[in-house]
N, C-alpha and C. Protein backbone atom coordinates (compact mmCIF):
# COMPACT_ATOMS: atom_id res chain seq x y z
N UNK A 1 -32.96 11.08 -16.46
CA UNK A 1 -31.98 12.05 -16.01
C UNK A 1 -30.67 11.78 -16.75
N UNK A 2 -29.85 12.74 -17.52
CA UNK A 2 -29.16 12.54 -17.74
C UNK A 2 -28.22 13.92 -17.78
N UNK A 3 -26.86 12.87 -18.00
CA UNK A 3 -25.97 14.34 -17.18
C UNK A 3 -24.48 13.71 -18.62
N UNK A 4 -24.34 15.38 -18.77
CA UNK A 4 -23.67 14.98 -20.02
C UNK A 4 -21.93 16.24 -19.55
N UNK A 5 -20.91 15.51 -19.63
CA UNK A 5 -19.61 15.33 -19.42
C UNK A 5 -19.26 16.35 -20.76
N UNK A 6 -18.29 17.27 -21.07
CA UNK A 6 -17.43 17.28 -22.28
C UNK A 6 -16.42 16.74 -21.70
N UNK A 7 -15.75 16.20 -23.00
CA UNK A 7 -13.88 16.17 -22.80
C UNK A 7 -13.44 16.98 -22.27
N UNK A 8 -13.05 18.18 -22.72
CA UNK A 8 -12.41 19.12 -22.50
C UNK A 8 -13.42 19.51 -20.62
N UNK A 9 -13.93 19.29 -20.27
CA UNK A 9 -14.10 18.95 -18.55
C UNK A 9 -13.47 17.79 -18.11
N UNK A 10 -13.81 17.28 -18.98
CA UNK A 10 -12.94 16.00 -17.88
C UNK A 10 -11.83 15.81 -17.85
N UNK A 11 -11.21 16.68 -19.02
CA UNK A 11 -9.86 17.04 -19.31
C UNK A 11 -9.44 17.68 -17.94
N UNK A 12 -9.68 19.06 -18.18
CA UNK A 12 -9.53 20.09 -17.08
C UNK A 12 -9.76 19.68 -15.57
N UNK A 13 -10.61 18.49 -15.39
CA UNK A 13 -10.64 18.21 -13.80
C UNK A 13 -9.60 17.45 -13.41
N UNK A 14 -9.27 16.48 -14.63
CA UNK A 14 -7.76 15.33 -14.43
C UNK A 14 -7.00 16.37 -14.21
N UNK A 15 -6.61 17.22 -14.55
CA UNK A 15 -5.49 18.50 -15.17
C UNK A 15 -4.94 18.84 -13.73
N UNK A 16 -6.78 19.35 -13.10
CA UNK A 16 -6.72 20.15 -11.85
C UNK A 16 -6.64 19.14 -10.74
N UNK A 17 -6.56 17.94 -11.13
CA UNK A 17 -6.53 17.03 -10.13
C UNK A 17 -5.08 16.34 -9.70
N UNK A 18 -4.38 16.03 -10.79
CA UNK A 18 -3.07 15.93 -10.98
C UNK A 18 -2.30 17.20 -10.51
N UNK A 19 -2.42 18.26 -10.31
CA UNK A 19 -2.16 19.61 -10.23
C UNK A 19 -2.32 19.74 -8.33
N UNK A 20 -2.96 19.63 -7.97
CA UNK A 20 -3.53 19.36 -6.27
C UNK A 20 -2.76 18.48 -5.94
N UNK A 21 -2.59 17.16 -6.61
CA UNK A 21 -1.63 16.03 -6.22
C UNK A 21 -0.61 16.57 -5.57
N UNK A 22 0.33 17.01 -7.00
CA UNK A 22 1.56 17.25 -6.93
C UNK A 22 1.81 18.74 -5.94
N UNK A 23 1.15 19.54 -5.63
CA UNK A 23 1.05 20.92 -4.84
C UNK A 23 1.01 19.55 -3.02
N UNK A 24 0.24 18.98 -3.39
CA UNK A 24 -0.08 18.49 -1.68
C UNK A 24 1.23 17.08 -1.66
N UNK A 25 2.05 16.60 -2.34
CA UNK A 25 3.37 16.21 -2.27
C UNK A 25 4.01 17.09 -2.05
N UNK A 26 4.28 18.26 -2.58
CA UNK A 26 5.08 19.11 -2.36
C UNK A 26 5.42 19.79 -0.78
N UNK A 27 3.63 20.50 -0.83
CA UNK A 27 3.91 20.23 1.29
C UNK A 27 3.64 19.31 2.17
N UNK A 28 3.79 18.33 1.67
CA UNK A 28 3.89 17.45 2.57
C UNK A 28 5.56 17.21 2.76
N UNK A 29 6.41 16.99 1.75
CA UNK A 29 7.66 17.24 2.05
C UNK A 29 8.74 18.15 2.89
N UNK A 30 7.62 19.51 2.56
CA UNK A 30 8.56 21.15 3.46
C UNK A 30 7.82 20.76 4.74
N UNK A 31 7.43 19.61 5.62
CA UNK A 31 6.99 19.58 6.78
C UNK A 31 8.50 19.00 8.15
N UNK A 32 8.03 19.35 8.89
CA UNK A 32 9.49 19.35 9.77
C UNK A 32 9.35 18.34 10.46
N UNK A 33 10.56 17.45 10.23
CA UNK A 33 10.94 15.93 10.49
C UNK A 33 10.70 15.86 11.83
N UNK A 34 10.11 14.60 12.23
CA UNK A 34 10.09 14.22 13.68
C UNK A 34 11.50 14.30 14.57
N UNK A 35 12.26 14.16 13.92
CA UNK A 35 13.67 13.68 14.56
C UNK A 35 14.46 14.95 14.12
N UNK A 36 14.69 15.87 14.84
CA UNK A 36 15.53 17.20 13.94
C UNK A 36 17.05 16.41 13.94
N UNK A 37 17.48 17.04 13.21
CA UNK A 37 19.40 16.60 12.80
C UNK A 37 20.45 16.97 13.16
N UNK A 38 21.23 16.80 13.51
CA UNK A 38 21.94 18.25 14.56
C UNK A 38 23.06 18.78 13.46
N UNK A 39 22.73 20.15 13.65
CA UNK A 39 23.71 20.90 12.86
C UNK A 39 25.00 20.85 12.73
N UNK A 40 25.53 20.68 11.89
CA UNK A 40 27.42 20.78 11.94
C UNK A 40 28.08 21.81 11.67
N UNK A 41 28.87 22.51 11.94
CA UNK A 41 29.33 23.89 11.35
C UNK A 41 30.97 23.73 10.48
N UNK A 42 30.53 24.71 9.18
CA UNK A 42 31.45 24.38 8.28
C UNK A 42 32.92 23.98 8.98
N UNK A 43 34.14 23.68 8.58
CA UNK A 43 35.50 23.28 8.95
C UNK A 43 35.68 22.75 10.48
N UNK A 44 34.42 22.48 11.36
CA UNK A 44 34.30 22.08 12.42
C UNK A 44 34.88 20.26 12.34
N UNK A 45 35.61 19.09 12.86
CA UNK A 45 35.70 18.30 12.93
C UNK A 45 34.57 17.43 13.63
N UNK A 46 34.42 16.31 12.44
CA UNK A 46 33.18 15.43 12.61
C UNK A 46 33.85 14.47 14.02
N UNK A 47 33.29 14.51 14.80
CA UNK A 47 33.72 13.73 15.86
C UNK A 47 33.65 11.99 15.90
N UNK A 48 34.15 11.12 15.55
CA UNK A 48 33.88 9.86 15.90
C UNK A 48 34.60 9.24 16.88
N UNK A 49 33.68 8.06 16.83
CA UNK A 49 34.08 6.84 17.83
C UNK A 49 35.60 6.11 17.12
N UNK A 50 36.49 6.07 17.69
CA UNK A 50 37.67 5.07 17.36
C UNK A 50 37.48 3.74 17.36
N UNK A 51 37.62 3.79 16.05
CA UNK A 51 37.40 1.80 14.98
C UNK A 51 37.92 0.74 16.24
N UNK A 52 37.09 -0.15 16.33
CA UNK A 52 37.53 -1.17 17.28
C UNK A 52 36.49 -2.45 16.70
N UNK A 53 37.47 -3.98 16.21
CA UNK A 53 36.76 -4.77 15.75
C UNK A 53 35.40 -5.01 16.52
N UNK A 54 34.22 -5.50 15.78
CA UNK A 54 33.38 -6.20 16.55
C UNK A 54 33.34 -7.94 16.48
N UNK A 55 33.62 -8.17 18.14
CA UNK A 55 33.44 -9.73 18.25
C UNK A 55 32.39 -10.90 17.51
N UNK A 56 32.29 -11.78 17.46
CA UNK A 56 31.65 -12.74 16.63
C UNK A 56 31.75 -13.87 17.22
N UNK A 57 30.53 -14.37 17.75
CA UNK A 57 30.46 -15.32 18.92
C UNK A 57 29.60 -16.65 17.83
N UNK A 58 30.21 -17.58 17.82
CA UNK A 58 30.33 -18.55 17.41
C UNK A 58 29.68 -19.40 17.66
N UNK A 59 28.14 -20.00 17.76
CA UNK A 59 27.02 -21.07 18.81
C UNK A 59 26.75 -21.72 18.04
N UNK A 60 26.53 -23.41 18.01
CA UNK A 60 25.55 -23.75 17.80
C UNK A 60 23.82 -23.68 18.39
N UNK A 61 22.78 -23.92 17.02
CA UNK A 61 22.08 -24.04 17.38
C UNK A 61 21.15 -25.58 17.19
N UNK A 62 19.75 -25.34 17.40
CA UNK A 62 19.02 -26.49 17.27
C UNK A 62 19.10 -27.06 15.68
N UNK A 63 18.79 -28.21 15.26
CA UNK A 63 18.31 -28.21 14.16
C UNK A 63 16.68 -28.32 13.48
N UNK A 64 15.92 -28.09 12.62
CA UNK A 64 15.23 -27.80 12.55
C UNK A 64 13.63 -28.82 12.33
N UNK A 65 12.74 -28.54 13.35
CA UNK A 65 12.07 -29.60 13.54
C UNK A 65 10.75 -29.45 12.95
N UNK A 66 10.27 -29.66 12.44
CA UNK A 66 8.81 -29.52 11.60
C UNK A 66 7.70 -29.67 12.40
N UNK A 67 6.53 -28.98 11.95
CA UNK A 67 5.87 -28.73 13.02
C UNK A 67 4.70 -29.79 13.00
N UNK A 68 3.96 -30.44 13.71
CA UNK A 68 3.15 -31.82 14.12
C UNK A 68 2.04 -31.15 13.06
N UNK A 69 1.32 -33.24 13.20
CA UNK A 69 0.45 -32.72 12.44
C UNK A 69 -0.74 -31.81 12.79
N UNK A 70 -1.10 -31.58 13.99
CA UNK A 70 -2.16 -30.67 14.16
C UNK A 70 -2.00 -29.40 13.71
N UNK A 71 -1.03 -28.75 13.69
CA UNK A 71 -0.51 -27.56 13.38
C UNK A 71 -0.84 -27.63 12.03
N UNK A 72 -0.03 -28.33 10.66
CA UNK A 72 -0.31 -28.37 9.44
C UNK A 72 -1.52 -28.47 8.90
N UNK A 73 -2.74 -29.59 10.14
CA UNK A 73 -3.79 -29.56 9.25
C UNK A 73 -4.45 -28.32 9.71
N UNK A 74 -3.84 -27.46 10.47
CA UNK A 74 -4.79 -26.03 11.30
C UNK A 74 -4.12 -24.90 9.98
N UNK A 75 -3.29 -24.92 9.75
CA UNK A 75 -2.31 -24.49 8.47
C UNK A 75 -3.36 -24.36 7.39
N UNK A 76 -3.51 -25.69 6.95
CA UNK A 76 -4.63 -26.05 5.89
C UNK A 76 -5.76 -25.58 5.91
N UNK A 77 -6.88 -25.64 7.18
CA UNK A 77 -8.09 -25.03 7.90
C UNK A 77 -8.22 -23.34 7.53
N UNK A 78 -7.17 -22.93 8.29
CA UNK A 78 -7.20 -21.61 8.29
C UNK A 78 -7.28 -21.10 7.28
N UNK A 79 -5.70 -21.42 5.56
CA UNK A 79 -5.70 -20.62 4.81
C UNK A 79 -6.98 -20.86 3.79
N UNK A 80 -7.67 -22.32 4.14
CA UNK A 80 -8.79 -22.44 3.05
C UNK A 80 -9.89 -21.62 3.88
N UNK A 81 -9.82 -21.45 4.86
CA UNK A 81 -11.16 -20.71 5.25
C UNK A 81 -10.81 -18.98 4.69
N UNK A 82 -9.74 -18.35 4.96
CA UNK A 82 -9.52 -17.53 4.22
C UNK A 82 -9.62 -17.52 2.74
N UNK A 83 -9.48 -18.32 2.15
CA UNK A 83 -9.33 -18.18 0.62
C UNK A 83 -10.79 -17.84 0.08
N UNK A 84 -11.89 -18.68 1.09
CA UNK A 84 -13.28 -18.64 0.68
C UNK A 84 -13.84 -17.40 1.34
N UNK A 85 -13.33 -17.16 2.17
CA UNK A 85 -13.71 -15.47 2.22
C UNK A 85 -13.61 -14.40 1.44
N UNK A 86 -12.10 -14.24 1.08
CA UNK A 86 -11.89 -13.25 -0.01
C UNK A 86 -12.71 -13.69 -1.47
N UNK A 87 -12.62 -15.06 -1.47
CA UNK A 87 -12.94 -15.04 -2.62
C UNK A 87 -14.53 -14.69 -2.97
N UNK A 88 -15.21 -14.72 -2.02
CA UNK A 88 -16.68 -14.59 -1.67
C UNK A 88 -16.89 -12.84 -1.72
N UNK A 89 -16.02 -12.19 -1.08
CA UNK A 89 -15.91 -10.93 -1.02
C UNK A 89 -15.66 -10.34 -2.36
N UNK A 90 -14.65 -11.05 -3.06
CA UNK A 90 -14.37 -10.50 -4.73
C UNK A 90 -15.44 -10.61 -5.48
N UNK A 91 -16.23 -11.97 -4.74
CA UNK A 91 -17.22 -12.31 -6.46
C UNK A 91 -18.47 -11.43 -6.13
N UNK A 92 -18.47 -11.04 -4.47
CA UNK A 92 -19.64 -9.72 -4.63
C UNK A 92 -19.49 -8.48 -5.16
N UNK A 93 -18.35 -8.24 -5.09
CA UNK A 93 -17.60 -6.69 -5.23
C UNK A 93 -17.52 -6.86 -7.54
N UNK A 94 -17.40 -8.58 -7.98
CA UNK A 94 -17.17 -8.14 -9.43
C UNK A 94 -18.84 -7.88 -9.57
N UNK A 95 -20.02 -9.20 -8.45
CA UNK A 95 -21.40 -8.99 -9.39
C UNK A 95 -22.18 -7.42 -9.30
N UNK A 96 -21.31 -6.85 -7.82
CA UNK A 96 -22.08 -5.39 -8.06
C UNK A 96 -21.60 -4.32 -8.89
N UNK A 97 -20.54 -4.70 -9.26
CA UNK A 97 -20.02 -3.86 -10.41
C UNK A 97 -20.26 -4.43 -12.03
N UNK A 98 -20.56 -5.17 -12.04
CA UNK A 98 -21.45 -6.12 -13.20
C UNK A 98 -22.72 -5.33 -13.72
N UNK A 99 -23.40 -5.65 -12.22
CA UNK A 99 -24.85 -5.04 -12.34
C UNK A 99 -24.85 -3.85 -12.49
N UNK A 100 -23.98 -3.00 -11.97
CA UNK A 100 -24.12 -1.33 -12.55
C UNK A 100 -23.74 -1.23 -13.74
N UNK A 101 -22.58 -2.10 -14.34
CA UNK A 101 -22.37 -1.68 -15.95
C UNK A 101 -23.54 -2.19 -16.84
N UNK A 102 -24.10 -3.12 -16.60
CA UNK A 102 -25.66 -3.97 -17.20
C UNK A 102 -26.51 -2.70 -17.20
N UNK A 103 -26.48 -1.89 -15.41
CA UNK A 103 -28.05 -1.30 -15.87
C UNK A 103 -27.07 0.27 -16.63
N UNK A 104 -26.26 0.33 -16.44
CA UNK A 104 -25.72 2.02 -16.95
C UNK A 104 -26.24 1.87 -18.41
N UNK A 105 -25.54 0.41 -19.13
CA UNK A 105 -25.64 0.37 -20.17
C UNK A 105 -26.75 0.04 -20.88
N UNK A 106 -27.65 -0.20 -20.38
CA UNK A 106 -29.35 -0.77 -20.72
C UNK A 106 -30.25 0.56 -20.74
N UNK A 107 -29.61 1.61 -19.42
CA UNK A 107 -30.28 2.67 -19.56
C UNK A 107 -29.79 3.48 -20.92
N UNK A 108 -28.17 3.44 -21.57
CA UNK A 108 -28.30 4.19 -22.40
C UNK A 108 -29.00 3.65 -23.52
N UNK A 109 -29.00 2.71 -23.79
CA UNK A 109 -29.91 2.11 -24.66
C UNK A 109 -31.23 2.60 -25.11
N UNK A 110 -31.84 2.61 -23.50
CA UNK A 110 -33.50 3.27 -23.77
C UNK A 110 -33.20 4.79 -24.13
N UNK A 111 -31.84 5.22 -24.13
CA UNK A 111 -32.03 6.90 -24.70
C UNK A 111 -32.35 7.26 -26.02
């Protein structure tokens, strides 16, 4: 089975695809804000609050204590058990994409 592409299609689908993009940014923008704004009317005075410093309260605090060792070696535990996950997850996700470029390319071969 084989299924044969021109440029000039795959041209025209990027074209029409980039084209949909930018049309569905577009309304997505003219959509009406959660929070409406309240209108001001021209030469109307903007009303504010009268400037008054803000206070600045002055505390000490603790100083800073590091956390025991159970915590650090759970620190350690955790991010290596994560690391061997993803990384287990990547090396399936490169060998099945491996194996499809092996057989895509083996099949064109036998053409």
């Amino acid at each position: 089975m084989s299924v044969v592409v021109s440029l000039t299609d795959l041209t025209n689908q990027a074209f029409w695809m980039a084209g949909l993009a930018l049309v569905a940014l577009v309304l997505a923008g003219w959509r009406k804000p959660a929070r409406p704004t309240a209108r001001t009317h021209r030469r109307d005075p903007i009303v504010r609050r009268p400037w008054e410093p803000i206070g600045i309260a002055e505390t000490t605090t603790s100083l800073y204590k590091r956390p025991s060792l159970l915590r650090r070696i759970w620190a350690v535990v955790a991010g290596s058990g994560l690391a061997i996950v993803i990384g287990a997850v990547l090396a399936i996700v490169v060998a099945f994409g491996t194996a499809a470029l092996v057989i895509t390319l083996t099949d064109l071969l036998k053409q």
